[in-house]
C-alpha atoms as a PDB file:
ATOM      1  CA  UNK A   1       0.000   0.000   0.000  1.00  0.00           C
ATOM      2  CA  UNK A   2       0.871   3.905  -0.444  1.00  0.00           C
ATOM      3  CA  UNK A   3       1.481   4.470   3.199  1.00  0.00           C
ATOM      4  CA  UNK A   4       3.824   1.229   4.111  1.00  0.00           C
ATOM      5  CA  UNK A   5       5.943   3.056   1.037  1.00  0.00           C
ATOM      6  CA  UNK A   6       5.615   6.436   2.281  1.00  0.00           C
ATOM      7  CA  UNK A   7       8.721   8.045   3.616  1.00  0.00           C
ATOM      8  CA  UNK A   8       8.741   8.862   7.546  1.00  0.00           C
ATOM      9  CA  UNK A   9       8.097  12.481   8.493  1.00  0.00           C
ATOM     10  CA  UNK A  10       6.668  13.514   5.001  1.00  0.00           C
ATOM     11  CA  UNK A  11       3.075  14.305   4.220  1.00  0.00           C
ATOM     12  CA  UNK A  12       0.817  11.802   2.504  1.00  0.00           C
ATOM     13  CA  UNK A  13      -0.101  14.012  -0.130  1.00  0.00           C
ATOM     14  CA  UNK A  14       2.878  16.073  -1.766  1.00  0.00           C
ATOM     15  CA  UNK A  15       1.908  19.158  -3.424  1.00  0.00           C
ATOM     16  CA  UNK A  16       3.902  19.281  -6.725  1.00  0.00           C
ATOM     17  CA  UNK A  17       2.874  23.077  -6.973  1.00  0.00           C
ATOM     18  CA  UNK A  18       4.561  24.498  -3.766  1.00  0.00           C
ATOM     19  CA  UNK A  19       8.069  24.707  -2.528  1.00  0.00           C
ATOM     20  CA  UNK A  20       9.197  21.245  -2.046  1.00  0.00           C
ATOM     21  CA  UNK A  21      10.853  21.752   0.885  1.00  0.00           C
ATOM     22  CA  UNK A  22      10.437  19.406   4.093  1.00  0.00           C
ATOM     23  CA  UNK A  23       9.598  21.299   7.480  1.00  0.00           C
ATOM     24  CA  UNK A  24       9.375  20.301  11.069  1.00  0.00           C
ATOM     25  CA  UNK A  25       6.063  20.383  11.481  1.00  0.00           C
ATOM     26  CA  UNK A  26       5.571  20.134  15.366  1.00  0.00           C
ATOM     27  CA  UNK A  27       8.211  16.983  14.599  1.00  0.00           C
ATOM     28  CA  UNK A  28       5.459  15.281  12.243  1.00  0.00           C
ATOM     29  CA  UNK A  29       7.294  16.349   9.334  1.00  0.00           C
ATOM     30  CA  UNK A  30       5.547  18.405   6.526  1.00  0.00           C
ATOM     31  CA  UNK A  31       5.669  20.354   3.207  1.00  0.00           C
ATOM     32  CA  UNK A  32       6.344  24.171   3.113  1.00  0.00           C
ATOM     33  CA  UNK A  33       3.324  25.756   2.160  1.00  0.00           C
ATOM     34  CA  UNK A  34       4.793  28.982   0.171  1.00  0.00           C
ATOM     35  CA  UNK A  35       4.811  29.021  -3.664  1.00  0.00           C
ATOM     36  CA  UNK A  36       7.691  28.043  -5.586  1.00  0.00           C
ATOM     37  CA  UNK A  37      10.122  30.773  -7.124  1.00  0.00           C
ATOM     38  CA  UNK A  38      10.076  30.386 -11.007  1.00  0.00           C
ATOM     39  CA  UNK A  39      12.585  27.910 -12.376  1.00  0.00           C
ATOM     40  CA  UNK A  40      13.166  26.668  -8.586  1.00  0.00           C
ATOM     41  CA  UNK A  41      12.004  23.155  -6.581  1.00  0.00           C
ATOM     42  CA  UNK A  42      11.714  25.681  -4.004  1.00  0.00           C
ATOM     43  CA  UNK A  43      10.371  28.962  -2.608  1.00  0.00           C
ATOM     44  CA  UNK A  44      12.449  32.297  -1.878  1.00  0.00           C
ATOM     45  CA  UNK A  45      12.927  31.280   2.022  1.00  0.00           C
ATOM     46  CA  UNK A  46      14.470  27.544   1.105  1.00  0.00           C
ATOM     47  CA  UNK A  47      16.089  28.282  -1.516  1.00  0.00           C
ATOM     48  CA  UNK A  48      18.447  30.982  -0.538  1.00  0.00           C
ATOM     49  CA  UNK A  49      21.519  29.462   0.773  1.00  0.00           C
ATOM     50  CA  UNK A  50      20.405  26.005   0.402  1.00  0.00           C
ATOM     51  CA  UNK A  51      18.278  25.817   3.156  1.00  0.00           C
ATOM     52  CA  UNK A  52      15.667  23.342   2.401  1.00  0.00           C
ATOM     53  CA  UNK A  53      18.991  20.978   3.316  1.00  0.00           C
ATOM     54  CA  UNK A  54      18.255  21.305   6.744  1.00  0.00           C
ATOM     55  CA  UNK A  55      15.608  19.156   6.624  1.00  0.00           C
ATOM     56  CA  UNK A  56      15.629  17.878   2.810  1.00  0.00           C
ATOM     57  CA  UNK A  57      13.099  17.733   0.286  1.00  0.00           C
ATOM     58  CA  UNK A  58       9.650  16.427   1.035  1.00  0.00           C
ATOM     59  CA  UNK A  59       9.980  13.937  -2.018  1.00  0.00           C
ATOM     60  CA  UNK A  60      13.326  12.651  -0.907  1.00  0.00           C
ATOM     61  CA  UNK A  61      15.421  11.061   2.072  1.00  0.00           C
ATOM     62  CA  UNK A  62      15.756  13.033   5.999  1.00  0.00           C
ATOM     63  CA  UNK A  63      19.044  13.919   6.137  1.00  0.00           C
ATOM     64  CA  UNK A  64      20.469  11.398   9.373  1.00  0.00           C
ATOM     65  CA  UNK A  65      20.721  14.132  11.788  1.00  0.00           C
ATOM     66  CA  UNK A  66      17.531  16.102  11.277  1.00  0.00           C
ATOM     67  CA  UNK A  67      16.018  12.305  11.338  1.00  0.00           C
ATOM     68  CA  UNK A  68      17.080  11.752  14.702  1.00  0.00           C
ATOM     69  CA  UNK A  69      15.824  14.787  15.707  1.00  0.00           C
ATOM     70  CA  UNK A  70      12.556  13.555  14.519  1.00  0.00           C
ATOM     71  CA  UNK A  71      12.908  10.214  15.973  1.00  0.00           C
ATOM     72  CA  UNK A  72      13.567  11.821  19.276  1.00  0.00           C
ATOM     73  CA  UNK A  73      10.547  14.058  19.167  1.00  0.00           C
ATOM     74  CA  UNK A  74       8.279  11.234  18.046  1.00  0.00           C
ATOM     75  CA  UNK A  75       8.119   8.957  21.525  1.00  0.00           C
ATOM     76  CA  UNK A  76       7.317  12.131  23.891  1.00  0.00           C
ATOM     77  CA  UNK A  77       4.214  13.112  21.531  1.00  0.00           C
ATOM     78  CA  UNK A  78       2.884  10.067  21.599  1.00  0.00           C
ATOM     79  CA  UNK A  79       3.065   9.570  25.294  1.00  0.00           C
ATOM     80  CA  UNK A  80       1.416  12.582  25.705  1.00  0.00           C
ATOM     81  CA  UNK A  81      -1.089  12.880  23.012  1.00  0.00           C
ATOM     82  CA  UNK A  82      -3.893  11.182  25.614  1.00  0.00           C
ATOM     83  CA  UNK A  83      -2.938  14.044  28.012  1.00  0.00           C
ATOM     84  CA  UNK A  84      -3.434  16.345  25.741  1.00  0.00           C
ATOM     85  CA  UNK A  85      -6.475  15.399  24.409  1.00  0.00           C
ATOM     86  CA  UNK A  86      -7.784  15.609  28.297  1.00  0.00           C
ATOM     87  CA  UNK A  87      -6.741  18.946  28.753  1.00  0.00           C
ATOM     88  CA  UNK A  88      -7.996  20.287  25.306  1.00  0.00           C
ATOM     89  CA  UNK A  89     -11.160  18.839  26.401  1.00  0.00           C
ATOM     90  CA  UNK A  90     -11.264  20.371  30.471  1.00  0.00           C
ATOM     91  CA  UNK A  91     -10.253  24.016  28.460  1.00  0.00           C
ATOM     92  CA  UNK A  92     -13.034  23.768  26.053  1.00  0.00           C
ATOM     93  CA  UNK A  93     -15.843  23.295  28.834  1.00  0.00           C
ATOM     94  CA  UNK A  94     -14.625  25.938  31.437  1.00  0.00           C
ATOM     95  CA  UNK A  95     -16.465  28.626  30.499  1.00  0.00           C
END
């Protein structure tokens, strides 16, 4: 299936008409949402000096250390996504 072939940290859907760049994402991983500078894979803000490097292009590999930077931020969201989803849930019914 599509998602057992999906790359980690990239969104299931890239959009081919913005900057291909790979963000952070709250450590999910995602795709920048700017538009792409003519004749460029990438908008004005990733493309100068290379900077969609950081965290590579949404269509190809994590570079190793901004992967273990996701891999690191991966474990602590999950343990506290129940938490959260209590306290989203106590804010939204105190008036």
């Amino acid at each position: 299936s599509m998602a057992s072939t999906r790359k980690p940290f990239t969104p299931e859907e890239i959009e081919w008409t913005l900057c291909l760049a790979r963000t952070w994402n709250a450590g999910r991983g995602g795709q920048c949402l700017r538009h792409r500078r003519d004749g460029s894979d990438f908008c004005a803000m990733h493309g100068a000096g290379d900077k969609w490097m950081v965290h590579g292009r949404v269509d190809g590999n994590v570079p190793e250390k901004k992967l273990r930077e996701f891999e690191a931020a991966t474990p602590a969201r999950k343990r506290r996504r129940s938490e959260t989803c209590e306290a989203s849930a106590f804010l939204m019914e105190t008036p």
